[in-house]
N, C-alpha and C. Protein backbone atom coordinates (compact mmCIF):
# COMPACT_ATOMS: atom_id res chain seq x y z
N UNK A 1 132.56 115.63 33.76
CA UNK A 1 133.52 115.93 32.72
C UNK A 1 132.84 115.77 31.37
N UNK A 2 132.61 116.89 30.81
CA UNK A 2 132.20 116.69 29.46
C UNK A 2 133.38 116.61 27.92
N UNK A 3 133.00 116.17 26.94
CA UNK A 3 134.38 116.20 26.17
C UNK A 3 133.06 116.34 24.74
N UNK A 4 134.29 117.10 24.06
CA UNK A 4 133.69 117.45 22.38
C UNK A 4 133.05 116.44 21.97
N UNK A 5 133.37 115.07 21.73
CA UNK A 5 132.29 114.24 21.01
C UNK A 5 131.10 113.58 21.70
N UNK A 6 131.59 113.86 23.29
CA UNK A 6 129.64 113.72 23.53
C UNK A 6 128.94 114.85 23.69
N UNK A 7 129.67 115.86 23.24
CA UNK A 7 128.67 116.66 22.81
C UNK A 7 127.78 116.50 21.66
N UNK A 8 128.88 116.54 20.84
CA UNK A 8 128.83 116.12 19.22
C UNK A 8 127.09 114.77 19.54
N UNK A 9 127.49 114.17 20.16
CA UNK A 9 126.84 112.96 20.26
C UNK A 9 124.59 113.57 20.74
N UNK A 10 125.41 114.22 21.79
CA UNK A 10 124.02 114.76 22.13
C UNK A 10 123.44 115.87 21.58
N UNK A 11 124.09 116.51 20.87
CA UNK A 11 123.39 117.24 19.71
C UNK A 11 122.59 116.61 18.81
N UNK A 12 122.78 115.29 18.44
CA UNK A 12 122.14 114.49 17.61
C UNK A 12 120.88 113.87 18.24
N UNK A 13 120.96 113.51 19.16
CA UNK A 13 119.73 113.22 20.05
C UNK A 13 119.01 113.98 20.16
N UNK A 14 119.41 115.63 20.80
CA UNK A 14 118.43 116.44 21.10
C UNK A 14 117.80 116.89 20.00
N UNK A 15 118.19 116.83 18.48
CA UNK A 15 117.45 116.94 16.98
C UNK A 15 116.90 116.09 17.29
N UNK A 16 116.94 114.67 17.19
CA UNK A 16 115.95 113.56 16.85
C UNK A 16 115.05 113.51 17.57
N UNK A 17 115.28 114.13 19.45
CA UNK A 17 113.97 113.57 20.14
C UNK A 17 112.55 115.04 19.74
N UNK A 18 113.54 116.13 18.89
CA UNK A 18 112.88 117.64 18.64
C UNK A 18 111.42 116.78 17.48
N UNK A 19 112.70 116.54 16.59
CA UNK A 19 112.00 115.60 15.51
C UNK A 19 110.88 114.93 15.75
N UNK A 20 110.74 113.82 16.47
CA UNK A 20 109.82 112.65 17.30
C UNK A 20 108.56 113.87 18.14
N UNK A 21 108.97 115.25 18.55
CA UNK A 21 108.02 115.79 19.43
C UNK A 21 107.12 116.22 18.32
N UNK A 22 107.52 116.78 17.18
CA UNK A 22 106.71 117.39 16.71
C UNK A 22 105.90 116.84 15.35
N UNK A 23 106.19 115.23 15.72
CA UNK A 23 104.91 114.11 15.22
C UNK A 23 104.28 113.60 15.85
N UNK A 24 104.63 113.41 17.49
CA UNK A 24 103.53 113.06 18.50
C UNK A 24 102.42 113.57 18.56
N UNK A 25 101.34 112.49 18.56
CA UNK A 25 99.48 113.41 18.68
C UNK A 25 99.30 113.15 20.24
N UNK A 26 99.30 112.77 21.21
CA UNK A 26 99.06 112.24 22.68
C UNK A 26 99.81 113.15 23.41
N UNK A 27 99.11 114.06 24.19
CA UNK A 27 99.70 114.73 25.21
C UNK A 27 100.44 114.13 26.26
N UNK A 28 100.22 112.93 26.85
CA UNK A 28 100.81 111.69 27.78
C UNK A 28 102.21 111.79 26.87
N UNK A 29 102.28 111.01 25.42
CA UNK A 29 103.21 111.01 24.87
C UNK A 29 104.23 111.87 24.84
N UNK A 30 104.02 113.18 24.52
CA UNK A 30 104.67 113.94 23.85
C UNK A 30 105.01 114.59 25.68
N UNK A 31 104.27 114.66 26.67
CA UNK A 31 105.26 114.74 27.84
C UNK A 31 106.25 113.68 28.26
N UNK A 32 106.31 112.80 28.18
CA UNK A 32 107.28 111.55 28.10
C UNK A 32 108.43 112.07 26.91
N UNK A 33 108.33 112.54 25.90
CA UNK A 33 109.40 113.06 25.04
C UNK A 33 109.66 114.14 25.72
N UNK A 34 109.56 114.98 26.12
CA UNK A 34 109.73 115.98 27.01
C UNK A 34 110.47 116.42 28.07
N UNK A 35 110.04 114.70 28.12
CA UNK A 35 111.42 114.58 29.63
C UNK A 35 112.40 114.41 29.34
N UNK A 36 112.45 112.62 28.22
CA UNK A 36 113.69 112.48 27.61
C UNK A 36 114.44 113.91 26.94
N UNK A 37 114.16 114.50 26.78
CA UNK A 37 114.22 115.85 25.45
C UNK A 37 115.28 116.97 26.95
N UNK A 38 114.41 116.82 27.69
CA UNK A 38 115.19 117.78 29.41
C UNK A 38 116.38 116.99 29.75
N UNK A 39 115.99 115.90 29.66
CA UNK A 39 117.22 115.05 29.92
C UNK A 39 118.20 115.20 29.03
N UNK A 40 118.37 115.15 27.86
CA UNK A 40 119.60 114.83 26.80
C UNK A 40 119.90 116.03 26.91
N UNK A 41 119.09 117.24 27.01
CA UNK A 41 119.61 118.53 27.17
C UNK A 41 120.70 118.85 28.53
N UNK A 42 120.35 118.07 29.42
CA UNK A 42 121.70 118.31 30.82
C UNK A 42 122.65 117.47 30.59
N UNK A 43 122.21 116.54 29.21
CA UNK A 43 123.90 115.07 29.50
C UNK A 43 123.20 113.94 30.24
N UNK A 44 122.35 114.10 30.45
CA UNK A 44 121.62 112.55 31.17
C UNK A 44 122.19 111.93 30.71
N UNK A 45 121.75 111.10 29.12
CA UNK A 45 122.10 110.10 28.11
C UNK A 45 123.51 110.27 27.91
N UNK A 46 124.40 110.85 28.07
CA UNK A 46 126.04 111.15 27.44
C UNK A 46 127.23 110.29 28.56
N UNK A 47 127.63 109.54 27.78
CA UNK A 47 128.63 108.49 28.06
C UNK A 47 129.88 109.36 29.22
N UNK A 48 130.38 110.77 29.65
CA UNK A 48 130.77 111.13 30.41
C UNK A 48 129.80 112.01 31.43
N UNK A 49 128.69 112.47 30.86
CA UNK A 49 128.28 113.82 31.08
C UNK A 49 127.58 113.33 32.32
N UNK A 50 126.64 112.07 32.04
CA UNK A 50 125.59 111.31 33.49
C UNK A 50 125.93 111.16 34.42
N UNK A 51 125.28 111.03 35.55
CA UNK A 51 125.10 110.82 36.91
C UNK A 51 124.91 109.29 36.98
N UNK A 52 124.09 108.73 36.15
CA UNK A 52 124.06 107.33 35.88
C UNK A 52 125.30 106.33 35.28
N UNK A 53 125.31 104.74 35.72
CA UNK A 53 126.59 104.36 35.11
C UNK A 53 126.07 103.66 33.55
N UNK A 54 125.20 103.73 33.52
CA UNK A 54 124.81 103.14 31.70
C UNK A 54 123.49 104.07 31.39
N UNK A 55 124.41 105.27 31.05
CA UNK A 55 123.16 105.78 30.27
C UNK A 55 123.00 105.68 29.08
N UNK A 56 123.37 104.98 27.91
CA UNK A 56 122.80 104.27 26.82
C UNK A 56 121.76 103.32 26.55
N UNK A 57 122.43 102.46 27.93
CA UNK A 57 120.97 101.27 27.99
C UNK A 57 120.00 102.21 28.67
N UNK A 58 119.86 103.27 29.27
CA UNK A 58 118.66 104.03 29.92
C UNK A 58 118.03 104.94 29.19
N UNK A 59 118.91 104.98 27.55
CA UNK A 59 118.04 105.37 26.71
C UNK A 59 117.34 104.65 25.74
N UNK A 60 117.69 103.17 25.65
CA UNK A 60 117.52 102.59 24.69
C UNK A 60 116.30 102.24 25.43
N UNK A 61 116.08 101.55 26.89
CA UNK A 61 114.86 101.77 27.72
C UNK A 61 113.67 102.34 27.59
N UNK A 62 113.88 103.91 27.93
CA UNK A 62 113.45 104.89 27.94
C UNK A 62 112.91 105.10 26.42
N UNK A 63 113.36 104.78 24.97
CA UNK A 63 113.32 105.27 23.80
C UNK A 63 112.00 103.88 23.84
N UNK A 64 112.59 102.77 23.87
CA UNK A 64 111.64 101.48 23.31
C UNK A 64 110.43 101.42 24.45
N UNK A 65 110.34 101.98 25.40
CA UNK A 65 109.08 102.62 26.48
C UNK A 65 108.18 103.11 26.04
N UNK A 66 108.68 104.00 24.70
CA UNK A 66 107.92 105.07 24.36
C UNK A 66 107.64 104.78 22.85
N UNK A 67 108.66 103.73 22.33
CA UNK A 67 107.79 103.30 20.75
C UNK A 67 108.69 104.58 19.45
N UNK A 68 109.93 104.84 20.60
CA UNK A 68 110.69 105.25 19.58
C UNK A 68 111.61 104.85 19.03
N UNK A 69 111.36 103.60 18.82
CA UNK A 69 112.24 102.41 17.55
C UNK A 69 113.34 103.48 17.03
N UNK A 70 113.51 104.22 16.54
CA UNK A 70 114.48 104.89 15.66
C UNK A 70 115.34 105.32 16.61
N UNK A 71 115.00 106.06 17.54
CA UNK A 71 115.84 106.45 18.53
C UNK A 71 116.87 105.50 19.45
N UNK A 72 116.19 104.04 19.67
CA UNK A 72 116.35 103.17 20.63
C UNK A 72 117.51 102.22 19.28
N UNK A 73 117.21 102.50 18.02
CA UNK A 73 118.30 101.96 17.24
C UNK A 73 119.24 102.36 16.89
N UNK A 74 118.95 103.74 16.82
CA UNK A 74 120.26 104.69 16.65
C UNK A 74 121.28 104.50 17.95
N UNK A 75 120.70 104.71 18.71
CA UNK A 75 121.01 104.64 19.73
C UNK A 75 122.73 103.19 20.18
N UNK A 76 122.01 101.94 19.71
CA UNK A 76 122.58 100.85 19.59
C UNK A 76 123.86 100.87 18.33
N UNK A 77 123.57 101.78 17.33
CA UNK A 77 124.25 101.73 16.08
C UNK A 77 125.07 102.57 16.87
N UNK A 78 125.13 103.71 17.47
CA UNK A 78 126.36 104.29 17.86
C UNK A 78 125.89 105.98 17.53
N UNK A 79 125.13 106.48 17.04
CA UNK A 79 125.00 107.87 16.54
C UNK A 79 125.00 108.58 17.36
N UNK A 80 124.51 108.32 18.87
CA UNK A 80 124.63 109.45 20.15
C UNK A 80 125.85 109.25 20.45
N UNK A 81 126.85 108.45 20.04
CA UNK A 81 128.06 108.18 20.85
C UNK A 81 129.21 109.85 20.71
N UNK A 82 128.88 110.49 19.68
CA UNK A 82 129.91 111.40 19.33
C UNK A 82 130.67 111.34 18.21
């Protein structure tokens, strides 16, 4: 079940992780954004949209894995929420 504000929500993610790809120098890296980036694009990360039961903490994970502080804070502040 998807609903308007996690959309709203993952629109904002999928800018920021666009953002984060196209300052990565490390090919390792920037496939690791890649995934996250495939992921937010199906609803992985989205509070109805996942298959998972906490996909916030599996981004905040996934974000501080990878040294994307901004993402992994936004994240906590609420900005993917919708």
């Amino acid at each position: 079940m998807s609903t308007g504000n996690d959309k709203l929500g993952n629109d904002k993610l999928v800018s920021d992780l666009e953002e984060e790809l196209d300052r990565v120098t490390t090919k390792t890296k920037a496939a690791a954004i890649e995934m996250m980036l495939s992921r937010a694009k199906t609803g992985f990360y989205g509070d109805f949209t996942s298959p998972i039961a906490t996909p916030k903490l599996r981004l905040i994970r996934d974000a501080e894995g990878l040294g994307l502080k901004n993402i992994a804070a936004n994240t906590m502040g609420g900005k993917y929420d919708g």
